[in-house]
Each structure stands twice: as C-alpha cells, then as structure tokens.
N, C-alpha and C. Protein backbone atom coordinates (compact mmCIF):
# COMPACT_ATOMS: atom_id res chain seq x y z
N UNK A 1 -26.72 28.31 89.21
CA UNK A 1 -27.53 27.87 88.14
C UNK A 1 -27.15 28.50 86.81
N UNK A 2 -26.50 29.79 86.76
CA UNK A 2 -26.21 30.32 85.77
C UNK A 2 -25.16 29.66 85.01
N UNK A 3 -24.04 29.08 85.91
CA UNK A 3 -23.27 28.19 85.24
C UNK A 3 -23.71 26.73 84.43
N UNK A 4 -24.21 26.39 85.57
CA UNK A 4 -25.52 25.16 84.34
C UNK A 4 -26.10 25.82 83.18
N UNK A 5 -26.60 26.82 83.69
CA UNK A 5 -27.16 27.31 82.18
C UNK A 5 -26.15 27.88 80.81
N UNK A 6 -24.99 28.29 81.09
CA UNK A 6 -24.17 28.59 80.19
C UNK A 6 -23.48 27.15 79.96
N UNK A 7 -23.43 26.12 80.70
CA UNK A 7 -22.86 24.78 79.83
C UNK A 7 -23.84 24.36 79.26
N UNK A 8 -25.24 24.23 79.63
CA UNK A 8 -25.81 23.55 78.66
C UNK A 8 -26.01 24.61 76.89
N UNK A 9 -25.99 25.92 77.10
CA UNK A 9 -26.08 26.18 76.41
C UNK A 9 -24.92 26.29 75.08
N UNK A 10 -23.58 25.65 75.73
CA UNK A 10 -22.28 25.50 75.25
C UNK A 10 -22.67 24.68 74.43
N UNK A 11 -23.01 23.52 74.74
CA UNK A 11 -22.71 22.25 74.41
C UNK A 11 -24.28 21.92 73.50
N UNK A 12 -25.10 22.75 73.68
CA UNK A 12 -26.05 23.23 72.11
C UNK A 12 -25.64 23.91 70.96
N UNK A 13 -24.54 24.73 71.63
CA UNK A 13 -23.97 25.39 70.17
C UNK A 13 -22.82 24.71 69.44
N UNK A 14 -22.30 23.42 70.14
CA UNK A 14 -21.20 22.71 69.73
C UNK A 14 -22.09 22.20 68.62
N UNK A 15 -21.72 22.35 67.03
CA UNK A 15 -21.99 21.28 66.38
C UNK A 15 -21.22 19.98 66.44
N UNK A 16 -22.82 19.01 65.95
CA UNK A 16 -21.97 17.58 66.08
C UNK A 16 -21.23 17.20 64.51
N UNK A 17 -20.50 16.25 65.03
CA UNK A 17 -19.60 15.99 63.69
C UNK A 17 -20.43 15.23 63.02
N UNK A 18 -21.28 15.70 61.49
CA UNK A 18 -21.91 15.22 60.76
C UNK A 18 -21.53 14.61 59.19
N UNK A 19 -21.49 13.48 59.28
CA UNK A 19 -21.10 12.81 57.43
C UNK A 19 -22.05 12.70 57.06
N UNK A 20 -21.60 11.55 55.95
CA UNK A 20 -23.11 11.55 54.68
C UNK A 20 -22.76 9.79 54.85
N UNK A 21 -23.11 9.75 56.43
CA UNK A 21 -23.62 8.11 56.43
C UNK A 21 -24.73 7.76 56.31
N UNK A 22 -25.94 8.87 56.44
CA UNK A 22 -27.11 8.64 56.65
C UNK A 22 -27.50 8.20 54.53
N UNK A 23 -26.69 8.96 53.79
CA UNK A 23 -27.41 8.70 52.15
C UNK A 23 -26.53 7.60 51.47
N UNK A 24 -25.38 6.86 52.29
CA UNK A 24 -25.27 5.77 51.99
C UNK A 24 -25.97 4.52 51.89
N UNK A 25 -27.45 4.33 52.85
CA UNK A 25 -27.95 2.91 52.82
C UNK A 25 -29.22 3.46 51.61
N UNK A 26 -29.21 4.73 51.17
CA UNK A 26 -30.35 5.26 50.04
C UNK A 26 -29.49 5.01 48.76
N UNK A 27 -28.21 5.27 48.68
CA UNK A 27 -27.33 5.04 47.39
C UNK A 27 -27.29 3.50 47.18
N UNK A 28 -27.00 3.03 48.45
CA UNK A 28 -27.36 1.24 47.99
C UNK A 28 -28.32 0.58 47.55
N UNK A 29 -29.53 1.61 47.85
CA UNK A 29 -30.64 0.69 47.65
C UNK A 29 -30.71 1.16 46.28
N UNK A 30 -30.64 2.14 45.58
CA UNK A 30 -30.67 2.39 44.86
C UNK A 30 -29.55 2.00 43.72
N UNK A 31 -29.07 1.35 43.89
CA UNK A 31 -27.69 0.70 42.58
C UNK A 31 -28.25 -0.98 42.81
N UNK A 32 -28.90 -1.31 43.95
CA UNK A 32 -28.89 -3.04 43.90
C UNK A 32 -30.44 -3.35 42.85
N UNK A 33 -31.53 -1.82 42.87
CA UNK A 33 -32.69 -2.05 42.34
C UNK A 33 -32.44 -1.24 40.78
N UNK A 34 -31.09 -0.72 40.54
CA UNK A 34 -31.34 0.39 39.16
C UNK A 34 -29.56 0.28 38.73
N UNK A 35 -28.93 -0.78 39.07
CA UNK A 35 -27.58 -0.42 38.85
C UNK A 35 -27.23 -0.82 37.24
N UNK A 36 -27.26 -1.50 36.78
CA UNK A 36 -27.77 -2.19 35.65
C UNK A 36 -28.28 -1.17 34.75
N UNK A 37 -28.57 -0.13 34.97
CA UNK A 37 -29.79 0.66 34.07
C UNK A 37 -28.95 1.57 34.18
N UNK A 38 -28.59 2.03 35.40
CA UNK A 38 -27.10 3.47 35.57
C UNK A 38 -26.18 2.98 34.78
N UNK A 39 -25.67 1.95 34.83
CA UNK A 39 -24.36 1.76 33.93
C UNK A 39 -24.68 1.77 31.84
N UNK A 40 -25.23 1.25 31.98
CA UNK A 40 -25.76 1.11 30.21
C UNK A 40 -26.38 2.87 30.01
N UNK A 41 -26.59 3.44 31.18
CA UNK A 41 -27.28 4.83 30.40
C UNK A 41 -25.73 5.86 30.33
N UNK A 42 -24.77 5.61 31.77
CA UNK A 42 -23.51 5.89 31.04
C UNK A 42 -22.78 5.93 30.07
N UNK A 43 -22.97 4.37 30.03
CA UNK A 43 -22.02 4.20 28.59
C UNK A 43 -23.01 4.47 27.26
N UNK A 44 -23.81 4.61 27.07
CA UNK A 44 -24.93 5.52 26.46
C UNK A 44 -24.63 6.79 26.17
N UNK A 45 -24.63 7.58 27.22
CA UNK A 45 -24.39 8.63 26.95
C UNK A 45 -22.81 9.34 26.50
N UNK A 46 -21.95 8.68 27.11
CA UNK A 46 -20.51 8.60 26.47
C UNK A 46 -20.20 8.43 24.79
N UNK A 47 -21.18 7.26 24.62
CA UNK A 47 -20.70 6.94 23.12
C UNK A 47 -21.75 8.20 22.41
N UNK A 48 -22.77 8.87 23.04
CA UNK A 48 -23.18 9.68 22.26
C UNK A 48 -22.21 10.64 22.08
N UNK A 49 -21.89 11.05 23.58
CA UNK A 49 -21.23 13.05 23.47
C UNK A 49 -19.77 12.30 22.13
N UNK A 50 -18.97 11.11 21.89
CA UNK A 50 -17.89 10.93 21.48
C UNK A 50 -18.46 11.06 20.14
N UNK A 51 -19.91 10.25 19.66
CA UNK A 51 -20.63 10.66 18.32
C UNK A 51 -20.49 12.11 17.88
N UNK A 52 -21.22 12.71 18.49
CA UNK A 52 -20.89 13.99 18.41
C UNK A 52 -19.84 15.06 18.14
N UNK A 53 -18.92 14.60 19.06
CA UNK A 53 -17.61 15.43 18.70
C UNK A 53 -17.12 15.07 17.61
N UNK A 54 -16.98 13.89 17.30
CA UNK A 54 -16.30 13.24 16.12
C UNK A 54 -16.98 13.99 14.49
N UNK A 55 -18.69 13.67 14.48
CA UNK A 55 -19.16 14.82 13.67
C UNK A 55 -18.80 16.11 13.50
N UNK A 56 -18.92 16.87 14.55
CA UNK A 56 -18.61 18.40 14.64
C UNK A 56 -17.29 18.33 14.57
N UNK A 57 -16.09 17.65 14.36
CA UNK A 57 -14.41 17.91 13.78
C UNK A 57 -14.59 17.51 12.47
N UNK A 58 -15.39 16.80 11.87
CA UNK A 58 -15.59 15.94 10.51
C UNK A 58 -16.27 17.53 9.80
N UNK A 59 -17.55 18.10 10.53
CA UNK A 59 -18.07 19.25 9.81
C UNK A 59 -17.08 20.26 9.29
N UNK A 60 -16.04 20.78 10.51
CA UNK A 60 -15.60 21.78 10.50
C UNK A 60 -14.50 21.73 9.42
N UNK A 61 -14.25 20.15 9.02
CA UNK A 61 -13.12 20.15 8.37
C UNK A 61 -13.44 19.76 6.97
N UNK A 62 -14.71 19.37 6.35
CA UNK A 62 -15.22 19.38 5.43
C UNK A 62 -15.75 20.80 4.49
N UNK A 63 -16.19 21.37 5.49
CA UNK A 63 -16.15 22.90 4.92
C UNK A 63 -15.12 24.05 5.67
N UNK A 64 -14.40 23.64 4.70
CA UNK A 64 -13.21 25.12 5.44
C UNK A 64 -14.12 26.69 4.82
N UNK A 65 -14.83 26.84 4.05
CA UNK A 65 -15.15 28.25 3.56
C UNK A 65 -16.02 28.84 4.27
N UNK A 66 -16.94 27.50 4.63
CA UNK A 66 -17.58 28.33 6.32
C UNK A 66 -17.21 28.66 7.36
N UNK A 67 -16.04 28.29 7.54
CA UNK A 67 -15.21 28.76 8.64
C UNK A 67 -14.75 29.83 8.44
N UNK A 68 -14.42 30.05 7.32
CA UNK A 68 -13.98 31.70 6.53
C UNK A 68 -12.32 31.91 6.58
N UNK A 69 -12.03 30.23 6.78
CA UNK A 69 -10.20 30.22 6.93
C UNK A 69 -9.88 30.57 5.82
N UNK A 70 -10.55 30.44 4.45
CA UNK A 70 -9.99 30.46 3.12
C UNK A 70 -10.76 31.33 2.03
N UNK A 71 -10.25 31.94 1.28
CA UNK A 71 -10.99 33.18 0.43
C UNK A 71 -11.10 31.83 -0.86
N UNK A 72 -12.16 32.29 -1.62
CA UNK A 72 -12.63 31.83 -3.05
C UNK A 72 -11.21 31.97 -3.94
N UNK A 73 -11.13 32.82 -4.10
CA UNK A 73 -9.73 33.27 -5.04
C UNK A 73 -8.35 32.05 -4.38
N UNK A 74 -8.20 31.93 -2.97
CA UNK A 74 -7.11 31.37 -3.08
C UNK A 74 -7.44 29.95 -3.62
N UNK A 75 -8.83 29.44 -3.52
CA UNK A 75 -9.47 27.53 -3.82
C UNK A 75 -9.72 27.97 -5.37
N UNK A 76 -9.67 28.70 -5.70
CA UNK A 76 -9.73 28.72 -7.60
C UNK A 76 -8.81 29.07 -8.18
N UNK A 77 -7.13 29.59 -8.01
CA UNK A 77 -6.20 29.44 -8.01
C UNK A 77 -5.40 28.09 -7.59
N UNK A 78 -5.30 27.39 -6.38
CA UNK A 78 -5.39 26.54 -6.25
C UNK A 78 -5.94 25.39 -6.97
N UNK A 79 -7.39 24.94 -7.65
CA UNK A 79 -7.96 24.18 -8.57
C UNK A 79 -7.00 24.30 -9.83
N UNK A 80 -6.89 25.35 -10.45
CA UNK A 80 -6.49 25.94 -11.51
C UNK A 80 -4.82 25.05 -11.91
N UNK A 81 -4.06 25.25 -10.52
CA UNK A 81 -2.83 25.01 -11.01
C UNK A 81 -2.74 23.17 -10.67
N UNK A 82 -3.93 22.80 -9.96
CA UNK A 82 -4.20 21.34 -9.77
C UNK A 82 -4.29 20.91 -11.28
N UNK A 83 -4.97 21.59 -11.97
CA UNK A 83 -5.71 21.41 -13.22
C UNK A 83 -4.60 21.31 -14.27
N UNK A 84 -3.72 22.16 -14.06
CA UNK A 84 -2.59 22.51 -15.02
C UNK A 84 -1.74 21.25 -14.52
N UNK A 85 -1.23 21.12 -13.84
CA UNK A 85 -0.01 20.28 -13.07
C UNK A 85 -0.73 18.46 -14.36
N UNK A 86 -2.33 18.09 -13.42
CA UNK A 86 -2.33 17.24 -14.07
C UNK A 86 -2.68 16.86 -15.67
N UNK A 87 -3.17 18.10 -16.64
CA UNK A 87 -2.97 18.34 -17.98
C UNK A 87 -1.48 18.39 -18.43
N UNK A 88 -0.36 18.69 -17.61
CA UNK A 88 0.96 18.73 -18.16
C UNK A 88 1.33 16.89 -18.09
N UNK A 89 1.04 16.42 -16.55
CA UNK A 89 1.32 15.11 -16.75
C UNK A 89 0.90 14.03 -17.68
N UNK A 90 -0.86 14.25 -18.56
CA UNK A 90 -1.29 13.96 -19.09
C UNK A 90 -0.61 13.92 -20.64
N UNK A 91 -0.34 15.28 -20.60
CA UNK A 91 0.77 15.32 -22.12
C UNK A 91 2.21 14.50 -22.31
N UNK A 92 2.75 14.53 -21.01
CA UNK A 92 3.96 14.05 -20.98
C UNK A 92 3.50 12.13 -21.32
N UNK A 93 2.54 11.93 -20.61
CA UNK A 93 2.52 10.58 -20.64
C UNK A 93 1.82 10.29 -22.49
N UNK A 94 1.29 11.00 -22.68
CA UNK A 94 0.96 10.47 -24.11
C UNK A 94 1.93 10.59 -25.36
N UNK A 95 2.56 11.46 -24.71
CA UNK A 95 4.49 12.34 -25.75
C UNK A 95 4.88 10.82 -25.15
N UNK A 96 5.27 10.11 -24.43
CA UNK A 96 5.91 8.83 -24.27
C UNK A 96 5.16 7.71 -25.06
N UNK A 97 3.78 7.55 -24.79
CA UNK A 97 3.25 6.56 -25.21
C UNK A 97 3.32 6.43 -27.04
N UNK A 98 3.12 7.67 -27.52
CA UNK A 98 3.53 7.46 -29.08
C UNK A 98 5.20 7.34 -29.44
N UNK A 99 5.91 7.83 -28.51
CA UNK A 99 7.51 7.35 -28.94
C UNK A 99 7.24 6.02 -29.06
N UNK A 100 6.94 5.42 -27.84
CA UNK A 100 7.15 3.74 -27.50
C UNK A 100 5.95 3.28 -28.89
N UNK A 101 5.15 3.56 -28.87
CA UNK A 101 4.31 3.06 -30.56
C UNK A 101 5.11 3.03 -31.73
N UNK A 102 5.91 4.44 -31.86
CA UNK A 102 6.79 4.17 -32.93
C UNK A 102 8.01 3.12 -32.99
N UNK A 103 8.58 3.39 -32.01
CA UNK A 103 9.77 2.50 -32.18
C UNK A 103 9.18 1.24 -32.13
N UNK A 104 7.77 0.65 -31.48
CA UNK A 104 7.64 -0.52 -31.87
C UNK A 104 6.97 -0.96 -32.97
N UNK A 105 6.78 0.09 -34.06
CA UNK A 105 6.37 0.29 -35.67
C UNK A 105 7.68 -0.10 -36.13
N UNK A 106 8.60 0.83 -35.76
CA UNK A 106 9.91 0.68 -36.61
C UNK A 106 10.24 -1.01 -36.38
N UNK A 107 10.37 -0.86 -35.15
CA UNK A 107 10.86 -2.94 -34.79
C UNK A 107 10.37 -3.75 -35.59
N UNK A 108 8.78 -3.44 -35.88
CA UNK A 108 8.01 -4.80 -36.81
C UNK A 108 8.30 -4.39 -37.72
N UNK A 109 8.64 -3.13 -38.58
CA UNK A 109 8.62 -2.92 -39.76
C UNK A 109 10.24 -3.84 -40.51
N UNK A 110 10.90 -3.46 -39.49
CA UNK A 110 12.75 -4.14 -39.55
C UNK A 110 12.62 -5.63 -39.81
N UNK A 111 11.60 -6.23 -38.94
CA UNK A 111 11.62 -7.86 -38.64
C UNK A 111 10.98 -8.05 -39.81
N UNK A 112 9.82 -7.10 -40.50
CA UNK A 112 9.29 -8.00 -41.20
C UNK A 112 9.99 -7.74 -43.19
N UNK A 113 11.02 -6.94 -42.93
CA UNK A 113 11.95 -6.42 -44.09
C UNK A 113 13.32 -7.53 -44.28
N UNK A 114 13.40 -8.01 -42.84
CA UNK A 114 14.05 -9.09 -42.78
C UNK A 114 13.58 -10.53 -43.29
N UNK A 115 12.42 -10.65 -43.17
CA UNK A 115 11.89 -11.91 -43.68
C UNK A 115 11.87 -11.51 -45.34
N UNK A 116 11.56 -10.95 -45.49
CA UNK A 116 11.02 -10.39 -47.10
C UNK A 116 12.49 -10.65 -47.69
N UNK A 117 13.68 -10.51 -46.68
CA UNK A 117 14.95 -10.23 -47.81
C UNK A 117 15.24 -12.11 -47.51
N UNK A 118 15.16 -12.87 -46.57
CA UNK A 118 15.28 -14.08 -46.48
C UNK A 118 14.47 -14.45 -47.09
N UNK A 119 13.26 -14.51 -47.39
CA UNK A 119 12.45 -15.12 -48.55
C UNK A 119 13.17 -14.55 -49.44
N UNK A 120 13.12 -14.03 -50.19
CA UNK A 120 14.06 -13.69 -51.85
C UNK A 120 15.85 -14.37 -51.91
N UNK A 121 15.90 -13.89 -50.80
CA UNK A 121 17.91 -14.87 -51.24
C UNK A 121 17.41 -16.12 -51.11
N UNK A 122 16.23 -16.85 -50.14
CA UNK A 122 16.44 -18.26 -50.39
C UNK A 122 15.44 -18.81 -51.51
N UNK A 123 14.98 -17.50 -52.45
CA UNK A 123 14.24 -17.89 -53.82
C UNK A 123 15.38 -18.09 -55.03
N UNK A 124 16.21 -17.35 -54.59
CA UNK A 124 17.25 -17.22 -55.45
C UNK A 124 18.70 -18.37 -55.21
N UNK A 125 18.40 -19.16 -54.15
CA UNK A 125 19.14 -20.21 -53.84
C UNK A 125 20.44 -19.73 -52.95
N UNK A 126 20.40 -18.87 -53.13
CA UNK A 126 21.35 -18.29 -51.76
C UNK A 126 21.41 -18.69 -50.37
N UNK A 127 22.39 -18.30 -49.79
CA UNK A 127 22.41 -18.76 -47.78
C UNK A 127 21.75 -17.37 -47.57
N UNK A 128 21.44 -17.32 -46.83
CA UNK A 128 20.46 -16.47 -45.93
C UNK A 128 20.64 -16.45 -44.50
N UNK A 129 21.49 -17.12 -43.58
CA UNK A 129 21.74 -16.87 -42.32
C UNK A 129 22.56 -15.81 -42.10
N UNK A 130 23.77 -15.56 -42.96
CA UNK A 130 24.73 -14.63 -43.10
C UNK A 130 23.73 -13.17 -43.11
N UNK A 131 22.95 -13.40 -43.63
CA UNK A 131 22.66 -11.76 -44.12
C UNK A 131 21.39 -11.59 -42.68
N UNK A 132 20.69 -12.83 -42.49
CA UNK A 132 19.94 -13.22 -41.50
C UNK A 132 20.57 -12.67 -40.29
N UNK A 133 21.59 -13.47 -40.17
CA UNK A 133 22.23 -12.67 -38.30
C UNK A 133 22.77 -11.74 -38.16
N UNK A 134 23.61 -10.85 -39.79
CA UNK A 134 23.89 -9.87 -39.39
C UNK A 134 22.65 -8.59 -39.05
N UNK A 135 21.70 -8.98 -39.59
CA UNK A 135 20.30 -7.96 -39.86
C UNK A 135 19.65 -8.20 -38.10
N UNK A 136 19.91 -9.38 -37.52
CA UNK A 136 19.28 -9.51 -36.85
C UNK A 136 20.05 -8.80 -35.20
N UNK A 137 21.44 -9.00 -35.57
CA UNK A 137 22.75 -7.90 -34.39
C UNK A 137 22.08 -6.72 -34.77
N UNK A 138 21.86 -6.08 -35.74
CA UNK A 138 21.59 -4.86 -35.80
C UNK A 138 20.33 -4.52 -35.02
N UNK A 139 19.28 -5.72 -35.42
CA UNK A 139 18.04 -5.28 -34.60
C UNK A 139 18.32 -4.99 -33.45
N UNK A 140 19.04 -6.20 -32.49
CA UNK A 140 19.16 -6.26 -31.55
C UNK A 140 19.95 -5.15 -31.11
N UNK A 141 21.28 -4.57 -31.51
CA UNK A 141 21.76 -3.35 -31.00
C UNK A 141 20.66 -1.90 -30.87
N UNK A 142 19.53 -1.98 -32.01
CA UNK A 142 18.82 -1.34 -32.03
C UNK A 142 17.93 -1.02 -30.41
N UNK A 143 17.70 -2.27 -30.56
CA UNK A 143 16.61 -2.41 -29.38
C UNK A 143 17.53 -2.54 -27.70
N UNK A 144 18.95 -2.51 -28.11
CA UNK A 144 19.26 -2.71 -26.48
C UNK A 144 20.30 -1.02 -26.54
N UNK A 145 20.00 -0.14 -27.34
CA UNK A 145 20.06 1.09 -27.28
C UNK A 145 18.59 1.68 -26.63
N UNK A 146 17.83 1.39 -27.25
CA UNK A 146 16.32 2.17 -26.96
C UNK A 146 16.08 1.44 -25.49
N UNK A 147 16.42 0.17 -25.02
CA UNK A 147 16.25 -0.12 -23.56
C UNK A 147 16.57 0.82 -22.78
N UNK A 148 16.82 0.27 -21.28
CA UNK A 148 17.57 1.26 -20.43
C UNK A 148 18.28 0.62 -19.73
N UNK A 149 17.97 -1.03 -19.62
CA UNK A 149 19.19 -1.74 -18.89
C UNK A 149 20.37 -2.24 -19.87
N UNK A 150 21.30 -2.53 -19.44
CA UNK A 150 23.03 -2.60 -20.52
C UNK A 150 22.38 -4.01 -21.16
N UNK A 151 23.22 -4.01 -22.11
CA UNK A 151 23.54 -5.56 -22.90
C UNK A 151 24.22 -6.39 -22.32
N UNK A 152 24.21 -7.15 -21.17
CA UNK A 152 25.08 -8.40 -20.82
C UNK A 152 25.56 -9.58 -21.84
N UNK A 153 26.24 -9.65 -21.75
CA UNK A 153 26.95 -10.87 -22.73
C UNK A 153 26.81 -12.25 -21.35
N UNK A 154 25.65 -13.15 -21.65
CA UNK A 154 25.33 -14.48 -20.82
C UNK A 154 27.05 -15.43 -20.83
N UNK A 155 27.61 -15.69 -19.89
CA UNK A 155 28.50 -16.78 -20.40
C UNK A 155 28.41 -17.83 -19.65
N UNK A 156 28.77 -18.87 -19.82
CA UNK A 156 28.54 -20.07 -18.76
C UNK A 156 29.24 -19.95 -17.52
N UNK A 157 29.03 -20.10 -16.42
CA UNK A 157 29.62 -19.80 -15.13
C UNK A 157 31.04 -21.16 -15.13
N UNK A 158 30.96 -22.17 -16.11
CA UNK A 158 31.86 -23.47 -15.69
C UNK A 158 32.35 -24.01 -17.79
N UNK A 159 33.42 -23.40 -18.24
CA UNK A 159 33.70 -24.12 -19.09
C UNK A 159 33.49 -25.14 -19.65
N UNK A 160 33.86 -26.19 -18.55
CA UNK A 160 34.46 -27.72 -18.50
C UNK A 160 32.77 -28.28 -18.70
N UNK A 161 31.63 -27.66 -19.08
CA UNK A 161 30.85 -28.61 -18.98
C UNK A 161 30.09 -29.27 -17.84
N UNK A 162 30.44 -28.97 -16.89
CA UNK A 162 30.20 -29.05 -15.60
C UNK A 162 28.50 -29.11 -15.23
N UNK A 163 27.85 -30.03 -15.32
CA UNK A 163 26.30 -30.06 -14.89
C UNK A 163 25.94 -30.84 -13.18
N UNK A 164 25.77 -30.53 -11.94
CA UNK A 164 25.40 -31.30 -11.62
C UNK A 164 24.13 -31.50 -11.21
N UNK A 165 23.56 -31.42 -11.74
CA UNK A 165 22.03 -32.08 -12.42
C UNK A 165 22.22 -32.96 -12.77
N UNK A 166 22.86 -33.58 -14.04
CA UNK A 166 23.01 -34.24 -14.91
C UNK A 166 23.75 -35.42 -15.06
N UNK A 167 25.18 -35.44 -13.81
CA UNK A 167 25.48 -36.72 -12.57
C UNK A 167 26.93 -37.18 -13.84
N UNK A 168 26.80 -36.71 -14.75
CA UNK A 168 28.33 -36.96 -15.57
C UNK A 168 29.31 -35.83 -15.61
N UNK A 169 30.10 -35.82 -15.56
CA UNK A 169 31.33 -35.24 -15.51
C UNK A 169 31.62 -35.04 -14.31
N UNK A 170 32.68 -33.97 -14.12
CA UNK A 170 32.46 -33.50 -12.94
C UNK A 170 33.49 -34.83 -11.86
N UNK A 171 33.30 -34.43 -10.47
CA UNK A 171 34.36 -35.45 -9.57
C UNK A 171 33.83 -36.48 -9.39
N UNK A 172 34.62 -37.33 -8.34
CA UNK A 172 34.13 -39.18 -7.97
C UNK A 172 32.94 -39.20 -7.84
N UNK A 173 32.08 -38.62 -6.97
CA UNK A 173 30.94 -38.69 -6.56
C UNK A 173 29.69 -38.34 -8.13
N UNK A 174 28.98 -39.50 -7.88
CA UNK A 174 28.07 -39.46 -8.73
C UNK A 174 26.41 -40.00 -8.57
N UNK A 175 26.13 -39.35 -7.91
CA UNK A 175 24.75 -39.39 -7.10
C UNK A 175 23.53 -39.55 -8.36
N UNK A 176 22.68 -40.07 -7.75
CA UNK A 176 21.48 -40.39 -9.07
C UNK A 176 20.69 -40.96 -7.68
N UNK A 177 19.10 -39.90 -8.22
CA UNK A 177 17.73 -40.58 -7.11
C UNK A 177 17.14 -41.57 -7.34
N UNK A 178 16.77 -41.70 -6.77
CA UNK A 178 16.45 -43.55 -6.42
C UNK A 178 15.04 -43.51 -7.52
N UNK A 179 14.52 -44.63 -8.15
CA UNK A 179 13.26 -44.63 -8.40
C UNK A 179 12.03 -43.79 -8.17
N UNK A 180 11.07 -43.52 -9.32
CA UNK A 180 9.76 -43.33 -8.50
C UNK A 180 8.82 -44.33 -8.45
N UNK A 181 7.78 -43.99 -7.73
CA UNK A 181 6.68 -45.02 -7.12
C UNK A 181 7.12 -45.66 -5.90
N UNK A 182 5.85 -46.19 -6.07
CA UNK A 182 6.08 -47.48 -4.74
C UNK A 182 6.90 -47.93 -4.38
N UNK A 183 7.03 -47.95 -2.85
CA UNK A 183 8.24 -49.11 -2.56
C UNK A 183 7.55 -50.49 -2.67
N UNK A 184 8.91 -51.16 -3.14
CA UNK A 184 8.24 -52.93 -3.45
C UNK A 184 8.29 -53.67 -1.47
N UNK A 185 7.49 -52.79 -0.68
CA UNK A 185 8.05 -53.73 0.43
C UNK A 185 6.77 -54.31 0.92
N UNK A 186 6.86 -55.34 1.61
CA UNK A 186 5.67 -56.39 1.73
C UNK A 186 4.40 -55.87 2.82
C-alpha cells in the first residue's frame, strides 16, 4: 500500500501543463462587445503622447536660455553684429541707389541739352541730324559704359535680303497660306 501511496502522491505533485486558454473566450467577449472603443482610445492616445512630444521639442527649442545652453552676453553680441552686418547692407544699397539717380539725372539732363541745341540750329535754319547723331553716339557710348552687358553691333544674319515670311526672294519654292474664313463647301 505504501507504494500506492507514494504514486498517488507522485502524480499530485506532477504539475499539469497549464496555458492561458481559459482568458481567451473572456478576451473575445470582450473585443466583439468593446472592440470599436479599444481601437479609437488607442489611436487616441497615440496622437496625444505624439502631441506632446512634438510640443516639448518645439518648447525646448524656442527658449534656448532656459536651458542655460547660452549666456546673455553671447545673444547680445550676437544681435549686435546681426545689427551691424544689416546697417552696413543698408548703406551699401542706398550708396548704389543715389549713383543710379545720378547718372540717370545726368542722362535726362544730356537728352534734354540735346533737344535745346536741335531746337536752335533748326531756328537758325541749319541741319541738325549731324550734330543730332553725333550727340546722340555719345549718349549712347555713355550709357553702354555705365551698363554691364557689352555693346553688340545687331547685323542681319542674311545679306541678300532673304525673308521667309515674306515668300519673295529667296529659292523656287514659294509657299503662301491659303485664305482665311470659311470654307466655301456645301
């Protein structure tokens, strides 16, 4: 009997092999009556904690002096030469803007010294183109010095006259478009 009694008492101390089948038909019941409500409070709570972080990197980086990364002296040094940099650019651009005023004082003043001398030679019955185009090369050398792109001299790409646009000259072929409007067809 003692042997009966030491197997049964074996086979009480054997644990049985236990899972978690028994809180599976409680997890089901519970997602078919609340699943809907678990998922939206997830994604709920996700877009909050991402709210959040996104603020607290936005804080930390909006005030660097609370963080104590940066001393006063180096952000007012800093301001200072911000300040200077764009007061120098400020000067430079207004030192340009009165050059370009003058020289375009001088230009009208030239054009309109030119008319004044063509009115008087042609009071006096004189030609006036002569003195006219040479006054007027000068302007122009004037003004394609003070430019910055060169003086091209325009020449015609074709001697001979050559248009074909224009359907004369040029070889055998002599093309011309048909009418506009309506066609006359029935």
């Amino acid at each position: 009997m003692e042997a009966q009694d030491g197997a049964r008492v074996r086979n009480e101390d054997v644990p049985q092999n236990q899972d978690l089948s028994f809180v599976l038909p409680s997890v089901a019941s519970f997602l078919s009556e609340y699943g809907w409500y678990a998922a939206f409070l997830c994604v709920g709570v996700y877009l909050l904690l991402q709210h959040l972080r996104k603020s607290r990197s936005t804080d930390s980086q909006s005030s660097p002096v609370s963080s104590g990364s940066q001393d006063p002296d180096s952000v007012e040094r800093r301001q200072a030469a911000l300040e200077a940099s764009r007061r120098r650019m400020q000067e430079e651009l207004d030192a340009r803007a009165e050059e370009f005023r003058e020289r375009q004082q001088r230009l009208e003043e030239d054009k309109r010294r030119q008319k004044i001398e063509m009115w008087e030679s042609l009071k006096e019955g004189k030609s006036y183109k002569g003195k006219a185009l040479a006054a007027q090369q000068n302007t122009e050398e004037a003004a394609s010095s003070s430019s910055l792109r060169p003086n091209t001299d325009k020449k015609p790409l074709r001697s001979s006259g050559y248009n074909p646009l224009s359907g004369d000259g040029g070889g055998t072929c002599s093309w011309r478009p048909g009418r506009r409007g309506p066609s006359a067809g029935g």
